[in-house]
PDB file of N, CA and C in Angstrom:
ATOM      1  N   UNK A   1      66.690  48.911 162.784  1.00  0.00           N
ATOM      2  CA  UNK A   1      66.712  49.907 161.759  1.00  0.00           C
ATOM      3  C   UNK A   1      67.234  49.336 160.452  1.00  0.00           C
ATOM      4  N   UNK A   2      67.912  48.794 160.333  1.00  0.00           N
ATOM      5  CA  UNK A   2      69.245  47.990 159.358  1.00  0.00           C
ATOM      6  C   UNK A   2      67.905  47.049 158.460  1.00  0.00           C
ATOM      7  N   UNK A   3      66.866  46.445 159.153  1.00  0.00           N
ATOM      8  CA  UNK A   3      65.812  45.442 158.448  1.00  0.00           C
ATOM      9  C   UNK A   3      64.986  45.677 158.203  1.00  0.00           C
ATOM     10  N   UNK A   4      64.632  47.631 158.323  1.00  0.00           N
ATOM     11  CA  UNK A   4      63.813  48.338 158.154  1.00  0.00           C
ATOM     12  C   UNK A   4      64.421  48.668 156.284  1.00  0.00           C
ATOM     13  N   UNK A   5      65.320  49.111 156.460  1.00  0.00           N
ATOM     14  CA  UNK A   5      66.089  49.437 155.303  1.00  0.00           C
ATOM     15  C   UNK A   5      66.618  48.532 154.401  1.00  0.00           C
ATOM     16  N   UNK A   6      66.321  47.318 154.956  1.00  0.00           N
ATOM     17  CA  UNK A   6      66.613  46.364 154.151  1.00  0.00           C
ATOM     18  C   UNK A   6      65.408  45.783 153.637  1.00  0.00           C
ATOM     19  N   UNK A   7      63.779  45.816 153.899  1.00  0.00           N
ATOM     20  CA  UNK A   7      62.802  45.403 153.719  1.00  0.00           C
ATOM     21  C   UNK A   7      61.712  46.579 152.723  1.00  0.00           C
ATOM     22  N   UNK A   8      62.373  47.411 153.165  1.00  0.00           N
ATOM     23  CA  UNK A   8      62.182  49.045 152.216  1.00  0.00           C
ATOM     24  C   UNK A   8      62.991  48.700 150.836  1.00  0.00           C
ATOM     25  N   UNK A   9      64.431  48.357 150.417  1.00  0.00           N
ATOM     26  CA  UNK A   9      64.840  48.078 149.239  1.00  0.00           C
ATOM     27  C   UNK A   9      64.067  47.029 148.693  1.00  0.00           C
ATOM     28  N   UNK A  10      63.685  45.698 149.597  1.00  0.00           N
ATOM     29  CA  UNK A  10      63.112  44.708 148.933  1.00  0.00           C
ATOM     30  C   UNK A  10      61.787  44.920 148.523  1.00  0.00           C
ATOM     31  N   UNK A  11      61.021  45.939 149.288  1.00  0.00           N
ATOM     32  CA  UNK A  11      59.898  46.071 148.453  1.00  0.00           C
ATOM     33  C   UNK A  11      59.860  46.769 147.266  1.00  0.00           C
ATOM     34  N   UNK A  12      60.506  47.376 147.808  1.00  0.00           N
ATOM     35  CA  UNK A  12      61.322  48.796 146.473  1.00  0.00           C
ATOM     36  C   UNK A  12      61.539  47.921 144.696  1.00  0.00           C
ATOM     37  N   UNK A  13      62.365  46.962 145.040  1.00  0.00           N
ATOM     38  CA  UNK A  13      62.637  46.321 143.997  1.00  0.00           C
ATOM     39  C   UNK A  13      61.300  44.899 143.439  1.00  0.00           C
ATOM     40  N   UNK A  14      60.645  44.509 144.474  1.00  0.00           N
ATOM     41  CA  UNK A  14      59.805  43.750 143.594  1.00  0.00           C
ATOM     42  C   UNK A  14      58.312  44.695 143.304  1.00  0.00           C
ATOM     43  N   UNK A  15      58.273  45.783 143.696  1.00  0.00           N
ATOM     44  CA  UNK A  15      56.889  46.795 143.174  1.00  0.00           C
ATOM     45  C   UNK A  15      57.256  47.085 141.358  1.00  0.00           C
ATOM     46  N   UNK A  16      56.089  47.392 141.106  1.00  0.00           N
ATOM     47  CA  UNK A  16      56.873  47.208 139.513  1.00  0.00           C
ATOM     48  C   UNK A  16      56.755  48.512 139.214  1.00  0.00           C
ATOM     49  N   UNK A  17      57.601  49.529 138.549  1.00  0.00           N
ATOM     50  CA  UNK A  17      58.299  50.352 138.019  1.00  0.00           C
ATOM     51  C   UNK A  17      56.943  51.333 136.916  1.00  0.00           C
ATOM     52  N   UNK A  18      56.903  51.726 137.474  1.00  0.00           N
ATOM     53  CA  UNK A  18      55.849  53.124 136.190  1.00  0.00           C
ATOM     54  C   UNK A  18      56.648  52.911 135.587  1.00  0.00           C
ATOM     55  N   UNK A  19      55.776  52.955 134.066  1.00  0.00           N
ATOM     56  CA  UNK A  19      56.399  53.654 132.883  1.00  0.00           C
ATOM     57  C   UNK A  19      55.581  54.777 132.429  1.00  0.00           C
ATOM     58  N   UNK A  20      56.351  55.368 131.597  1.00  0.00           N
ATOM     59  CA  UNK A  20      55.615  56.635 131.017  1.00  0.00           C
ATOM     60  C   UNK A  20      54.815  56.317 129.774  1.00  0.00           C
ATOM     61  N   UNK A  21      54.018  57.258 129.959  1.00  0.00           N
ATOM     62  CA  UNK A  21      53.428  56.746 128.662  1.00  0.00           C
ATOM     63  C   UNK A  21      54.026  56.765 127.776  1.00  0.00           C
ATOM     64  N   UNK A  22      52.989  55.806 126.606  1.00  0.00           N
ATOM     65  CA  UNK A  22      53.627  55.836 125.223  1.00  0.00           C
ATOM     66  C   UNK A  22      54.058  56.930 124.101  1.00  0.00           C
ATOM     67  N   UNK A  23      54.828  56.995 123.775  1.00  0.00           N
ATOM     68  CA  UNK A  23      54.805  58.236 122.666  1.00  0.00           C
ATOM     69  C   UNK A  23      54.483  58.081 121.561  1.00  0.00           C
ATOM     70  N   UNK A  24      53.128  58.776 121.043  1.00  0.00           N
ATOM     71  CA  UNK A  24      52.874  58.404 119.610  1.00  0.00           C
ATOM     72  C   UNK A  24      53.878  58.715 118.356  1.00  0.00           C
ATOM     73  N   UNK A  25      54.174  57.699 117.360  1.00  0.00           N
ATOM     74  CA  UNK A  25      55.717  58.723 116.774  1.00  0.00           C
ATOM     75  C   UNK A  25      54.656  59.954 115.709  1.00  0.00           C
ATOM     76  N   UNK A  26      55.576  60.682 115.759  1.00  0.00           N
ATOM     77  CA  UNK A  26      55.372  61.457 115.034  1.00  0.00           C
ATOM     78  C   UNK A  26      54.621  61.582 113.877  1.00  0.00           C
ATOM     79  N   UNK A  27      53.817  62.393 113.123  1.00  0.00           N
ATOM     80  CA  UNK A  27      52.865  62.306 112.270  1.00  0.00           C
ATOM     81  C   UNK A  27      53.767  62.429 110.665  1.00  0.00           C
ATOM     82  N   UNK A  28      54.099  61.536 109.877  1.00  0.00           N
ATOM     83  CA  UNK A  28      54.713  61.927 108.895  1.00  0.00           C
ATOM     84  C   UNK A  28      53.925  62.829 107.456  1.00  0.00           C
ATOM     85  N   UNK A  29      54.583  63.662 107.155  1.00  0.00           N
ATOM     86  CA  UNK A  29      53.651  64.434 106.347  1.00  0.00           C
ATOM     87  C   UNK A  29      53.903  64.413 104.992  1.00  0.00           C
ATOM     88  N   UNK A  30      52.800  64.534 104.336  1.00  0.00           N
ATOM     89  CA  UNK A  30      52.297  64.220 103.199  1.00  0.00           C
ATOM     90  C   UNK A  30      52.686  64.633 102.374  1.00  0.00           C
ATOM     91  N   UNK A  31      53.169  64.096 101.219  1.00  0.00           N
ATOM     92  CA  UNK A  31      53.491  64.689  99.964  1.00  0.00           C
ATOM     93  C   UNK A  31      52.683  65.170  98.700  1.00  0.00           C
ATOM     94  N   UNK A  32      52.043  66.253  98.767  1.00  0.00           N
ATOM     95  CA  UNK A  32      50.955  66.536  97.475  1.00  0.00           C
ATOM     96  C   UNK A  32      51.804  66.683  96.143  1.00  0.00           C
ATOM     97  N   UNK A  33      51.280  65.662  94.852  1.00  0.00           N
ATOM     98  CA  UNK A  33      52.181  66.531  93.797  1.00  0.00           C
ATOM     99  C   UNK A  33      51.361  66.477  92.780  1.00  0.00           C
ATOM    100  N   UNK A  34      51.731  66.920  91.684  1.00  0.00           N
ATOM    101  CA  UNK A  34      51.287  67.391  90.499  1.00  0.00           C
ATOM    102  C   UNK A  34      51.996  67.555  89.591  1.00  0.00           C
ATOM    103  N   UNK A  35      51.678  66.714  88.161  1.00  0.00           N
ATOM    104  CA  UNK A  35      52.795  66.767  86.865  1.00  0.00           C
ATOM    105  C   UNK A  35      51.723  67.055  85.794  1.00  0.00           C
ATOM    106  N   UNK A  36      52.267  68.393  85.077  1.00  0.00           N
ATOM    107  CA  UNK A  36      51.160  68.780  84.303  1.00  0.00           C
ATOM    108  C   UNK A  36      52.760  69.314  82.867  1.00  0.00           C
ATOM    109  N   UNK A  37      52.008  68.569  81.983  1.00  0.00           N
ATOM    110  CA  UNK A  37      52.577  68.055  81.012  1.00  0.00           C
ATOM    111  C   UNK A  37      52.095  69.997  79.708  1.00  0.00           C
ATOM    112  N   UNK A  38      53.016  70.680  79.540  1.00  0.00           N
ATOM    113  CA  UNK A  38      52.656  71.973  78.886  1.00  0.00           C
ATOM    114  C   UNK A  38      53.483  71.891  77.075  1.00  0.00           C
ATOM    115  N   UNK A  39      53.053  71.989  76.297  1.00  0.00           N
ATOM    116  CA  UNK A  39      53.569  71.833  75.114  1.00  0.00           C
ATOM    117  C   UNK A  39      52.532  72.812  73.862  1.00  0.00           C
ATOM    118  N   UNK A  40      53.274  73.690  72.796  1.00  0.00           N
ATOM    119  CA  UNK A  40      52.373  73.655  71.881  1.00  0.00           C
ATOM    120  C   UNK A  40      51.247  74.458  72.327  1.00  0.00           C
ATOM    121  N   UNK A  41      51.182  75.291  73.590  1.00  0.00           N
ATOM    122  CA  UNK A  41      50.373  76.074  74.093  1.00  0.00           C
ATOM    123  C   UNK A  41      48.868  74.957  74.421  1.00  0.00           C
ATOM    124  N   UNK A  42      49.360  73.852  75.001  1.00  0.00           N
ATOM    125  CA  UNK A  42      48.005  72.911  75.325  1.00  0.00           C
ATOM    126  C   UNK A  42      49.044  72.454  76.678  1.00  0.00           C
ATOM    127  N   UNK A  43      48.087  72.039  77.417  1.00  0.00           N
ATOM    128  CA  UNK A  43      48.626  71.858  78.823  1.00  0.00           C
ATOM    129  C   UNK A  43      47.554  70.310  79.278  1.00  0.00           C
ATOM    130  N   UNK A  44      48.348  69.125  79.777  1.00  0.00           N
ATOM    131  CA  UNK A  44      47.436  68.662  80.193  1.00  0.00           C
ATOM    132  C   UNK A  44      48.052  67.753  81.822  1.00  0.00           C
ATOM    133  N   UNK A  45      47.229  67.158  82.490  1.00  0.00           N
ATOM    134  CA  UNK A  45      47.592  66.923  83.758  1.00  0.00           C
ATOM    135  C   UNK A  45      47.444  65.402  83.373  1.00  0.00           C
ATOM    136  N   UNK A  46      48.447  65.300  84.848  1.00  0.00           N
ATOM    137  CA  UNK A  46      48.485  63.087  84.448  1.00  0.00           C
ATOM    138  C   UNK A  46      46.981  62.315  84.586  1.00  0.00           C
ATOM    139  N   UNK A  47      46.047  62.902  85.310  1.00  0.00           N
ATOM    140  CA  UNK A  47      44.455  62.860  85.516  1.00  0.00           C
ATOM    141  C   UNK A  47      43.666  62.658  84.620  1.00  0.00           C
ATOM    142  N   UNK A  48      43.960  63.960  83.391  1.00  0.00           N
ATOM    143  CA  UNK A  48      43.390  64.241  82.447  1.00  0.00           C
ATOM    144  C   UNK A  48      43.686  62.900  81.437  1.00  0.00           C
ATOM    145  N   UNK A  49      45.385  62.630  81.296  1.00  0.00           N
ATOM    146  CA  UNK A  49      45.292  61.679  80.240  1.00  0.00           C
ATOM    147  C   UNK A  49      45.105  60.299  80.538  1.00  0.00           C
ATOM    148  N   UNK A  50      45.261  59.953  81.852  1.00  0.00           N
ATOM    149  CA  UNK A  50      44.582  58.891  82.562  1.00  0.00           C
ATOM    150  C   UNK A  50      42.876  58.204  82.029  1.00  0.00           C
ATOM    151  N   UNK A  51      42.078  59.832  82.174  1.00  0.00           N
ATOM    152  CA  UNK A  51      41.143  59.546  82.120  1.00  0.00           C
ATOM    153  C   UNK A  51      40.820  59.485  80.211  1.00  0.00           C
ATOM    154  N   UNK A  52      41.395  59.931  79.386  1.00  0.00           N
ATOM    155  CA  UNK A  52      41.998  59.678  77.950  1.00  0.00           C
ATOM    156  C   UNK A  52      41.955  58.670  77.771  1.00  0.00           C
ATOM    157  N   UNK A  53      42.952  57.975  78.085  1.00  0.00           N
ATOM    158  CA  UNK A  53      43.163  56.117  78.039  1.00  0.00           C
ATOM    159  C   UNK A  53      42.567  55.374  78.423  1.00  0.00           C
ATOM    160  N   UNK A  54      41.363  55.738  79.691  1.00  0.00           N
ATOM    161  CA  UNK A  54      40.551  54.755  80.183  1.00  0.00           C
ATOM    162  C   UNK A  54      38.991  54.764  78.943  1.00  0.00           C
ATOM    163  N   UNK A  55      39.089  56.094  78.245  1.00  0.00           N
ATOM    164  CA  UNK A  55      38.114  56.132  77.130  1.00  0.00           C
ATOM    165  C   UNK A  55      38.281  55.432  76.188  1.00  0.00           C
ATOM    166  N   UNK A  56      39.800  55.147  75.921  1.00  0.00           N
ATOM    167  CA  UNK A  56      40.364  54.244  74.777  1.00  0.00           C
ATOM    168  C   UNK A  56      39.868  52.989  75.182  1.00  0.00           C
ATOM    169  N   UNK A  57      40.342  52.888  76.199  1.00  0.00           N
ATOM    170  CA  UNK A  57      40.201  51.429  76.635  1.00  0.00           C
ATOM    171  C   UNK A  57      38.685  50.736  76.378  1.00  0.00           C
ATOM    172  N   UNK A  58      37.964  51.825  77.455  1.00  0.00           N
ATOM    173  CA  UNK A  58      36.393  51.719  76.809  1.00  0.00           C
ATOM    174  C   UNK A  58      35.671  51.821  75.432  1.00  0.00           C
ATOM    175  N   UNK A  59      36.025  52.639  74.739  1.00  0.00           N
ATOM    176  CA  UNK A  59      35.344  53.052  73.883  1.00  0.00           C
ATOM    177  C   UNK A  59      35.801  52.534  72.453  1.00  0.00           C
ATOM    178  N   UNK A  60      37.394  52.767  72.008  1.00  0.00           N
ATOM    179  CA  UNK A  60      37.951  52.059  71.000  1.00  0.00           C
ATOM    180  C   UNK A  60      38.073  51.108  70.976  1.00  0.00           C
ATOM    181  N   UNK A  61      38.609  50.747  72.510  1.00  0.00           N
ATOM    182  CA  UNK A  61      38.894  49.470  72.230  1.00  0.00           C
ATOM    183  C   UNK A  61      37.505  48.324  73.090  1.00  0.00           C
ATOM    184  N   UNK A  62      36.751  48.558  73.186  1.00  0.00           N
ATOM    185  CA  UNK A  62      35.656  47.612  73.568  1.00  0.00           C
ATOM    186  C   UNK A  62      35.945  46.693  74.387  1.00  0.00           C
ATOM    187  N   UNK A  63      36.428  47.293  75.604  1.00  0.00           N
ATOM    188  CA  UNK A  63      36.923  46.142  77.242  1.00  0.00           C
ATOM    189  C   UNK A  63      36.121  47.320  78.038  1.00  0.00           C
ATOM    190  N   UNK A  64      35.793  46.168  78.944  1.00  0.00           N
ATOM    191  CA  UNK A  64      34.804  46.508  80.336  1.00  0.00           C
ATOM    192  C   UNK A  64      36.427  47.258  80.988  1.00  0.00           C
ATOM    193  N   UNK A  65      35.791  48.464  81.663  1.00  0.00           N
ATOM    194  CA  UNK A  65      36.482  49.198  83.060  1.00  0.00           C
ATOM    195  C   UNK A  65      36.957  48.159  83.820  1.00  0.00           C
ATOM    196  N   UNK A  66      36.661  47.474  84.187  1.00  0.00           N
ATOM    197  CA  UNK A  66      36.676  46.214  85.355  1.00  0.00           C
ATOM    198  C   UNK A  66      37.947  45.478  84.701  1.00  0.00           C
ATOM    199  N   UNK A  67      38.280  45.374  83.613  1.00  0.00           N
ATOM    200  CA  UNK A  67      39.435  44.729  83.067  1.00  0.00           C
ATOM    201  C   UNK A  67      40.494  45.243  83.111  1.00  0.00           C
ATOM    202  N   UNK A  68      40.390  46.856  83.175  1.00  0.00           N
ATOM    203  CA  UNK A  68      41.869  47.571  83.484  1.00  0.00           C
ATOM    204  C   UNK A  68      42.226  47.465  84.482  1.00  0.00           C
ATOM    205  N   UNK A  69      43.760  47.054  84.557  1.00  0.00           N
ATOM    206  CA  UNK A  69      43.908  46.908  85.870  1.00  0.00           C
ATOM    207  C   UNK A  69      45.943  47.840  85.827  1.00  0.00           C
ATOM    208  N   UNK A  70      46.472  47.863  84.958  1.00  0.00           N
ATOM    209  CA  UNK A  70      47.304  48.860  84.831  1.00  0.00           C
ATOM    210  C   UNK A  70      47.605  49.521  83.312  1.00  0.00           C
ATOM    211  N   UNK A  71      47.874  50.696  83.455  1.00  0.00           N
ATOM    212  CA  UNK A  71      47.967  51.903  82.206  1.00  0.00           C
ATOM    213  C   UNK A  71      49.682  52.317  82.558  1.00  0.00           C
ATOM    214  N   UNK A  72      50.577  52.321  81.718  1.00  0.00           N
ATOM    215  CA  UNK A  72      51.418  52.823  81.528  1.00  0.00           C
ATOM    216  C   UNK A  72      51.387  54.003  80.283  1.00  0.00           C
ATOM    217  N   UNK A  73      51.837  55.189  80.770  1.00  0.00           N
ATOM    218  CA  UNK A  73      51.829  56.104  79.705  1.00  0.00           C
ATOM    219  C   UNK A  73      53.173  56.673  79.305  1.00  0.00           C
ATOM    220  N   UNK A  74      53.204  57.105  77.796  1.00  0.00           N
ATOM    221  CA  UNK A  74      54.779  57.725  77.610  1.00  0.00           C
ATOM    222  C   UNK A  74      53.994  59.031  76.477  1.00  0.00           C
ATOM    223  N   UNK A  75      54.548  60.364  77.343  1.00  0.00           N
ATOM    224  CA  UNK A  75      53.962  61.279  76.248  1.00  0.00           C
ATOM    225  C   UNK A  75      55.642  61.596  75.545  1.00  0.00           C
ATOM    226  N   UNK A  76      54.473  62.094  74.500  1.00  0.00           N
ATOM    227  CA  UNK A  76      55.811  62.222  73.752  1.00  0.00           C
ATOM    228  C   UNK A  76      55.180  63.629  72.867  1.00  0.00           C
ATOM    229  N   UNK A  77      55.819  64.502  73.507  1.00  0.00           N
ATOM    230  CA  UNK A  77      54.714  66.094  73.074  1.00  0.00           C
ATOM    231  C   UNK A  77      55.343  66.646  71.559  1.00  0.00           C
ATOM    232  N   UNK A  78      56.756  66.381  71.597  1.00  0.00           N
ATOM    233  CA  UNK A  78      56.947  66.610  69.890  1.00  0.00           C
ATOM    234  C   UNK A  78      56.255  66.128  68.580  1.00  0.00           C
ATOM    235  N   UNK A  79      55.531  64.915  68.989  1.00  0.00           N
ATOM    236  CA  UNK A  79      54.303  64.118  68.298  1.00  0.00           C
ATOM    237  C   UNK A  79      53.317  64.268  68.087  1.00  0.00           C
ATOM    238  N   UNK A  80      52.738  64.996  69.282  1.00  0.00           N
ATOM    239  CA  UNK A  80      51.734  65.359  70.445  1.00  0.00           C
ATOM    240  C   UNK A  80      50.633  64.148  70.605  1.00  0.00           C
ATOM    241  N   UNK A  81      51.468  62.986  70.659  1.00  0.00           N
ATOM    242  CA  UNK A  81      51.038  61.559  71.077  1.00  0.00           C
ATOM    243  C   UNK A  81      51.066  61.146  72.694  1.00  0.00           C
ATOM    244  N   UNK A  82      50.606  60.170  73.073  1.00  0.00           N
ATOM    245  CA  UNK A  82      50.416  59.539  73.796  1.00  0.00           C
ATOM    246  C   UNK A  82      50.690  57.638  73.821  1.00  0.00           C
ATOM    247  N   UNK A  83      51.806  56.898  74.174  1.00  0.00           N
ATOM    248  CA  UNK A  83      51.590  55.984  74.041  1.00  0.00           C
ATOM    249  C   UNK A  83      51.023  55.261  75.233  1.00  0.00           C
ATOM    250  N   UNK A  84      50.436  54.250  75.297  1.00  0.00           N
ATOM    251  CA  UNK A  84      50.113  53.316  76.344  1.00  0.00           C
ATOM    252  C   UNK A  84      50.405  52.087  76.272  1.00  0.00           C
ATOM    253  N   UNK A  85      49.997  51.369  77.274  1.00  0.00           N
ATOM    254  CA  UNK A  85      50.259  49.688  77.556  1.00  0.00           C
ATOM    255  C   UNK A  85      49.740  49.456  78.489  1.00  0.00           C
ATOM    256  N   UNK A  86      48.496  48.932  78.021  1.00  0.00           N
ATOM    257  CA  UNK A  86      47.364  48.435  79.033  1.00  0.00           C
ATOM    258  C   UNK A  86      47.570  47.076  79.548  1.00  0.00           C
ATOM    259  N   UNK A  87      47.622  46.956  80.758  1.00  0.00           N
ATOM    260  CA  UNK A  87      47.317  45.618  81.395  1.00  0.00           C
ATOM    261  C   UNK A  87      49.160  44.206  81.070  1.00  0.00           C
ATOM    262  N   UNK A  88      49.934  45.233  80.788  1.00  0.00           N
ATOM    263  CA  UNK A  88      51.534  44.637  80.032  1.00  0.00           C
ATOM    264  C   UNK A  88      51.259  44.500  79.230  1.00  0.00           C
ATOM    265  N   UNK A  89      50.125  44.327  77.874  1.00  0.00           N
ATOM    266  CA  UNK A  89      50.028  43.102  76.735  1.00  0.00           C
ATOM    267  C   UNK A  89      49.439  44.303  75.732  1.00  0.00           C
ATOM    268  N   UNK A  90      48.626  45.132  76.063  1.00  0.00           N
ATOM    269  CA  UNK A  90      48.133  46.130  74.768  1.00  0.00           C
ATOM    270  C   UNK A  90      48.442  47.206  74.652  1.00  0.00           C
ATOM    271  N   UNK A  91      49.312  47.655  73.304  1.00  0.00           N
ATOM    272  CA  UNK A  91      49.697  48.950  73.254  1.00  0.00           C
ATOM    273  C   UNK A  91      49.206  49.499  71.926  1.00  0.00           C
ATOM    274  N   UNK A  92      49.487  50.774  72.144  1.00  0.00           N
ATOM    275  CA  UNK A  92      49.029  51.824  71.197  1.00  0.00           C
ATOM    276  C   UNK A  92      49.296  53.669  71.409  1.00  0.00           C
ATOM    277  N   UNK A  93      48.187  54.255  70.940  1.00  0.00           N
ATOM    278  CA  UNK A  93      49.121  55.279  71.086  1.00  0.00           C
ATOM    279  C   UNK A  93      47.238  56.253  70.523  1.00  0.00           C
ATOM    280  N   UNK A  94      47.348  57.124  71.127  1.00  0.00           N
ATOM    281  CA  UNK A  94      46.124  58.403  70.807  1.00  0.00           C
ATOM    282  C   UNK A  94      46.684  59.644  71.104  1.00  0.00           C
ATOM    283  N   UNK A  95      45.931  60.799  69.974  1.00  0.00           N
ATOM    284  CA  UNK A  95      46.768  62.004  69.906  1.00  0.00           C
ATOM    285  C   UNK A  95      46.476  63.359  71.368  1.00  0.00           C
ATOM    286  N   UNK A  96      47.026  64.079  71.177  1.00  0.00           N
ATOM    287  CA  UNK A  96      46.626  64.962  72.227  1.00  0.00           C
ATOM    288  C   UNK A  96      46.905  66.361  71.212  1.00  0.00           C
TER     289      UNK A  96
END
């Protein structure tokens, strides 16, 4: 009996061990936002002047789309300006 119970632990211990399944972690959730810039009874969204500056870029200033590669903007609504700095090196400024 004694090598019954002793051959029962030994199998016991070299069979290999379930695990449980994996746990997927948790789904982290999303942050939607929106900054909409109101002054002077004119309202505009960061989208809107995004797409502003990419006209500058195109249109005033005569560079291919393909060349922008970052826009920094600073409104400044007491002005009712817009400055930019395209790409670190070109700045300027268009009205709103």
């Amino acid at each position: 009996m004694a090598e019954k119970k002793v051959a029962a632990k030994t199998a016991a211990k070299k069979a290999p061990a379930k695990k449980a399944p994996a746990k997927k972690p948790a789904a982290k959730a999303v942050l939607n936002s929106a900054v909409a810039y109101q002054f002077a009874d004119k309202e505009y969204d960061q989208d809107s002047l995004v797409k502003i500056a990419k006209d500058v870029w195109k249109f005033d200033l005569n560079k291919k789309v393909s060349d922008l590669v970052n826009i920094k903007l600073y409104v400044k609504p007491e002005e009712s300006k817009v400055y930019y700095l395209f790409n670190e090196e070109i700045e300027g400024s268009f009205d709103i």
